[in-house]
Structure formats: structure tokens, C-alpha cells
Protein backbone atom coordinates (compact mmCIF):
# COMPACT_ATOMS: atom_id res chain seq x y z
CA UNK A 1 -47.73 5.55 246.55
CA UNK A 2 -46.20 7.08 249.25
CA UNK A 3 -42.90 5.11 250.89
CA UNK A 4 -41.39 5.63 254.06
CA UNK A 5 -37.38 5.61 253.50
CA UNK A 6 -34.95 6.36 256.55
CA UNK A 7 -31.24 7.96 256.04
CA UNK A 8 -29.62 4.29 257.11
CA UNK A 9 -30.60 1.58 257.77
CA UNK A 10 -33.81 0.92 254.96
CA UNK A 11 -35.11 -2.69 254.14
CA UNK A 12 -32.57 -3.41 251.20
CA UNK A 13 -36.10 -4.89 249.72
CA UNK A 14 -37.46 -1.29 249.71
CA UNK A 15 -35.10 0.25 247.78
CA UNK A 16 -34.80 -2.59 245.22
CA UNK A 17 -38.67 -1.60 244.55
CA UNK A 18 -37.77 1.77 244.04
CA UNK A 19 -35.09 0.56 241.35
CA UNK A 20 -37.65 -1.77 239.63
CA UNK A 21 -39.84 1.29 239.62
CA UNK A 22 -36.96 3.14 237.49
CA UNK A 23 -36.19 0.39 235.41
CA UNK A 24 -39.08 -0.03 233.78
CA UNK A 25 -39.41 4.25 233.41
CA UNK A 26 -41.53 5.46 236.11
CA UNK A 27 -41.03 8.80 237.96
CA UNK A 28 -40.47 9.32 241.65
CA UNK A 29 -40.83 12.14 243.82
CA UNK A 30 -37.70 11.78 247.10
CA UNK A 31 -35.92 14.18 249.34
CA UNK A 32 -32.66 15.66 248.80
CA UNK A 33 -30.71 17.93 250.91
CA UNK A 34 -31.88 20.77 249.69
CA UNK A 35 -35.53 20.14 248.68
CA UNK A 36 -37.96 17.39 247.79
CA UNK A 37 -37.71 16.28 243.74
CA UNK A 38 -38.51 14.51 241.14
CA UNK A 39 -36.44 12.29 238.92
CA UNK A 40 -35.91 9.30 236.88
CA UNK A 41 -33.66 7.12 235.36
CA UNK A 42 -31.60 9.09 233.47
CA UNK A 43 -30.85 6.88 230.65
CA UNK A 44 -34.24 5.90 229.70
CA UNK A 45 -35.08 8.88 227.53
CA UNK A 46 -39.31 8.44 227.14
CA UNK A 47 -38.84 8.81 231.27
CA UNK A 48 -36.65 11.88 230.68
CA UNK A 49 -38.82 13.53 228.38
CA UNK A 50 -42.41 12.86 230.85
CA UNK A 51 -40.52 15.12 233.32
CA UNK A 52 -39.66 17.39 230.72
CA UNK A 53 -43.90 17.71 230.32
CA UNK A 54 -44.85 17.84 233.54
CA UNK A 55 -42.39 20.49 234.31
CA UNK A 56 -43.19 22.44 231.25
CA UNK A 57 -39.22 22.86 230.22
CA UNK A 58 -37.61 22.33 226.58
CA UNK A 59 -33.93 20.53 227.22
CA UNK A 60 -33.17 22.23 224.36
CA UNK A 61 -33.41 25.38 226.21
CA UNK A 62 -33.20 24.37 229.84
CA UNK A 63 -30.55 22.47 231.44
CA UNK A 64 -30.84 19.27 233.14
CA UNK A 65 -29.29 17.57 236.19
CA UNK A 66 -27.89 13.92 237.28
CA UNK A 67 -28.27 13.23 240.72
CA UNK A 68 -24.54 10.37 240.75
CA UNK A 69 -23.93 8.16 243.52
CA UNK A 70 -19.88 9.61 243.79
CA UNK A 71 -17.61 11.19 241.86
CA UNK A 72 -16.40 7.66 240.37
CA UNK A 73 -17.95 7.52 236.62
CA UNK A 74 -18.46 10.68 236.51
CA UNK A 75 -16.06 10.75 233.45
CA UNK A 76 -18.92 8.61 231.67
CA UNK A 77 -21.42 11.30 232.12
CA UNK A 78 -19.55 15.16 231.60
CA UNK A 79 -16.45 16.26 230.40
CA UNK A 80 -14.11 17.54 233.87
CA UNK A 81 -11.25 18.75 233.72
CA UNK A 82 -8.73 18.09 237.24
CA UNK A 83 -9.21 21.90 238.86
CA UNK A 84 -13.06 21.10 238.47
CA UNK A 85 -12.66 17.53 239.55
CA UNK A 86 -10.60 19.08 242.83
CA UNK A 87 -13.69 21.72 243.65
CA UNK A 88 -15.98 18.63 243.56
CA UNK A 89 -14.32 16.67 245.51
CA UNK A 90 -14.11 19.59 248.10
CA UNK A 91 -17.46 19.85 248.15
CA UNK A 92 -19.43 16.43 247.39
CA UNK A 93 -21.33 15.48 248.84
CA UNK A 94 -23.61 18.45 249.00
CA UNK A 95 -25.96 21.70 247.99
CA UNK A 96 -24.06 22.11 245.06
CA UNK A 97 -25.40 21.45 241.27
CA UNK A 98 -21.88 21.57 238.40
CA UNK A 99 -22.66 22.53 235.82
CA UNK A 100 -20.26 20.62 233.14
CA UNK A 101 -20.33 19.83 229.52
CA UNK A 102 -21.60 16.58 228.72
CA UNK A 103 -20.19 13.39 228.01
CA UNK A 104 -21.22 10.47 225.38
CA UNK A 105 -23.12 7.96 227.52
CA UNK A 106 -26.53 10.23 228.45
CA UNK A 107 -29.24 9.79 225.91
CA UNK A 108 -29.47 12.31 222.72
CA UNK A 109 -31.77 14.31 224.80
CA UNK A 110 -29.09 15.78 227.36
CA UNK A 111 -26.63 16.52 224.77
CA UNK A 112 -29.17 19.08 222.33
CA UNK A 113 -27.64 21.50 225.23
CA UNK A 114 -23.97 20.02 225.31
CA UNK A 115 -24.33 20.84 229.40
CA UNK A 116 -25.60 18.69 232.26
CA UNK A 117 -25.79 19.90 236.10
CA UNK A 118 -24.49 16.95 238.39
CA UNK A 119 -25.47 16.54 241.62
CA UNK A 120 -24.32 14.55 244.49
CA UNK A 121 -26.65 15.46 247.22
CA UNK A 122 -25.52 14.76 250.84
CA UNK A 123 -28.29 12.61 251.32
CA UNK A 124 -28.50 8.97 251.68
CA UNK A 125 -31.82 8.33 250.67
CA UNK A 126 -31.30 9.09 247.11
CA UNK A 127 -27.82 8.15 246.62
CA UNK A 128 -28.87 4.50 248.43
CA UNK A 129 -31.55 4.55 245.48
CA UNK A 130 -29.01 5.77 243.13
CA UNK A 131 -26.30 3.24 243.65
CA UNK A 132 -28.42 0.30 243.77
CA UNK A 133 -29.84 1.38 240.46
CA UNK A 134 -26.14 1.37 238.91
CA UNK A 135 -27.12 4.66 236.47
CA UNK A 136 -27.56 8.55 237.46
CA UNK A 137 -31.01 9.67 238.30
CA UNK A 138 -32.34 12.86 236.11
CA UNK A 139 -33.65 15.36 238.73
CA UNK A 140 -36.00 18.07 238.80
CA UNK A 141 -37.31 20.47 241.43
CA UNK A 142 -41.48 19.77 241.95
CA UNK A 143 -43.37 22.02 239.57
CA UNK A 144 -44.44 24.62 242.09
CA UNK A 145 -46.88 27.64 241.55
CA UNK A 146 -46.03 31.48 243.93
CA UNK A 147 -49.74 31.21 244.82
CA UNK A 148 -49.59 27.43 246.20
CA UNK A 149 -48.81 26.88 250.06
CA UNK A 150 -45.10 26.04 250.71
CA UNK A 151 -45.90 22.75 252.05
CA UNK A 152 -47.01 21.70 248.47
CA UNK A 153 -43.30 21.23 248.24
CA UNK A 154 -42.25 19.89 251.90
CA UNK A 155 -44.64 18.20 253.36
CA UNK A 156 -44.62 14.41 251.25
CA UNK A 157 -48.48 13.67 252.04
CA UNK A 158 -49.23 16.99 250.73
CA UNK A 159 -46.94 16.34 247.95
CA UNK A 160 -48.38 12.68 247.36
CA UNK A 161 -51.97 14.01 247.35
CA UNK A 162 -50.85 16.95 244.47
CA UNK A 163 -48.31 14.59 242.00
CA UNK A 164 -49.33 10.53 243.69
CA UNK A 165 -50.77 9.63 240.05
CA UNK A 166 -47.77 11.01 238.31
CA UNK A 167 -45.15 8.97 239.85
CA UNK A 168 -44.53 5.40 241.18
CA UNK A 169 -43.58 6.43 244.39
CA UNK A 170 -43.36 9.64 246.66
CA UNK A 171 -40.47 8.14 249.72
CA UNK A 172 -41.12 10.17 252.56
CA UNK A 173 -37.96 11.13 253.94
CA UNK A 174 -39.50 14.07 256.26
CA UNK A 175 -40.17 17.85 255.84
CA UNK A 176 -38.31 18.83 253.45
CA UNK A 177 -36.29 22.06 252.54
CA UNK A 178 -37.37 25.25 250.67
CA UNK A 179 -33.75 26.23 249.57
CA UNK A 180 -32.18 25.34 246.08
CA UNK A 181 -29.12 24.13 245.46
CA UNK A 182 -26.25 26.36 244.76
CA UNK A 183 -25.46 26.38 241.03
CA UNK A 184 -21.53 26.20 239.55
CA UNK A 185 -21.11 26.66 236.21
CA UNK A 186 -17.78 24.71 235.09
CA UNK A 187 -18.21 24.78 231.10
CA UNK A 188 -15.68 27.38 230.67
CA UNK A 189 -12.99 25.83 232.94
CA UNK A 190 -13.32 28.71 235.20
CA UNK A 191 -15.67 28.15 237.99
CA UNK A 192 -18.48 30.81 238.17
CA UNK A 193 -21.66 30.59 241.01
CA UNK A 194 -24.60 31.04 238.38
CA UNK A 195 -27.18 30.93 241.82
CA UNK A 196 -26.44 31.13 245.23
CA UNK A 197 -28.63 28.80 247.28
CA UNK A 198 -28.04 26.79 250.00
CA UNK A 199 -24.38 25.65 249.95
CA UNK A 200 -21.27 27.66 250.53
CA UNK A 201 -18.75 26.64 248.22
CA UNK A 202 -15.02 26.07 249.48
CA UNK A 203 -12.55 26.79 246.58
């Protein structure tokens, strides 16, 4: 179903039926700043491992990412040391995706790699979604084939008519972007920029 969301301002209703949504393990499809994704809640592992499927990925091979409200429990999550806490802090909200190694509290699923990506997009869609839910959100770029039109991945009609029966909800927050995040890898205490995407990171 697709669900118009605004930056500010949204029906406090609204988003509570996006949270039900999560809490009982469905998937939704919502802008970011970077590009349009989908996610779940993170600590409900049968939810974690449908995205897994549909994106075709083995978390024992492939890392995956938290989408956190703030910087506040992060400690719950990943392991982060003060020079990495510093760099987030910098730069969170944003483009960015850490790359940490993970904590005790995400299901048995995350920790088969003994890394998680956090993210802390600067967008208030999501993070309104996010802190209302009281847990991180697992997020995941839209499966997306080279031979598919861009707007398979921007455009959220488009994108309800291609993944609508996957998901609870696809929130329209506008056109989305076609630019990943930029990816930090923090496991080894020194900061290293695994991808360059969008953001430019301030050290």
C-alpha cells in the first residue's frame, strides 16, 4: 500500500501504522537520503531473514545495516570505540553507513558476520518511523536489475507497482536518489572509506 509521509509534520496516527506494520514483521519500502529502501524491524529475525530472500544475500557473507534513530543506544547495537564515536557524531546525521563490530542485543543472525553497518540517515521520515518504533530498522537497498529503468528505484508508484505485495507499505516521500551511501569501515579502529558515495566525510 502506498503511504504518503511528509519530512515534518505527519499525522502521529500514520506513523504509529507504520510501527504496527513492523511489529508484527512486515517489510516496508521508505526514502532515505540517499535512496529509496527496504527494511524491517531489526530484531525480529523471520523479518530479517525475508529481506535476506528477496534480496538474494547470505548474512553470513554479506553485511547488514541498522538504520538508529541517534547515536544514543548505539552501545546496545555495535561495539565503538570514542575516536569512532567522535567521526559519527561529526557526521550524523547523514550519507554515511559505519561499519562497526557488533554488539549483543541484534538477533543471532547479525552476529554470524560479527559486523553491522549503522546508519543514521538525515532524513526524518525514517528516523520519525524509527523512534516511534523504539528498535533499529534493518535496511536494504531495493533489489535492482542494470537492465531495469532507473525509476524502478525512485519513483514510489513505480516502486509500489514492482515490490506493493512484498511489503506492508511503500511511504512515498518523493523522487528519490540514485546515489549510495558512503561506506566507513570502523572494525579495525582505524577508519577506512570501503565506497565512496554520496557523503563527504569530515574527519
Amino acid at each position: 500500500m502506498l503511504l504518503k509521509l511528509y519530512e515534518r509534520d505527519n499525522d502521529p496516527a500514520t506513523i504509529y501504522r507504520v510501527v504496527d506494520a513492523l511489529e508484527e514483521g512486515s517489510l516496508i519500502i521508505y526514502p532515505t537520503d540517499t535512496m529509496y529502501a527496504i527494511g524491517c524491524h531489526a530484531l525480529k529475525e523471520r523479518a530479517v531473514e525475508r529481506i535476506c530472500r528477496l534480496k538474494g544475500i547470505d548474512p553470513k557473507k554479506n553485511n547488514l545495516s541498522i538504520i538508529c534513530y541517534d547515536l544514543s543506544n548505539l552501545s546496545e547495537y555495535a561495539k565503538v570505540d570514542n575516536n569512532t564515536f567522535k567521526l559519527m557524531k561529526k557526521n550524523l546525521p547523514g550519507p554515511f553507513t559505519f561499519i562497526l563490530n557488533t554488539g549483543n542485543k541484534l538477533p543471532k543472525i547479525f552476529r554470524n558476520r560479527k559486523e553491522v553497518g549503522i546508519r543514521i540517515p538525515d532524513s526524518n521520515i525514517i528516523r520519525e518511523i524509527c523512534h516511534a518504533l523504539g528498535a533499529p530498522i534493518l535496511t536494504a537497498t531495493l533489489p535492482y536489475h542494470e537492465d531495469e529503468e532507473i525509476e524502478y528505484c525512485t519513483n514510489p508508484e513505480l516502486i509500489d507497482e514492482k515490490f506493493g505485495k512484498e511489503v506492508a507499505y511503500v511511504i512515498d516521500g518523493g523522487t528519490g536518489g540514485i546515489e549510495p551511501s558512503t561506506v566507513i569501515d570502523c572494525t579495525e579502529g582505524q577508519p577506512e572509506i570501503v565506497r565512496q558515495g554520496k557523503g563527504t566525510l569530515h574527519e
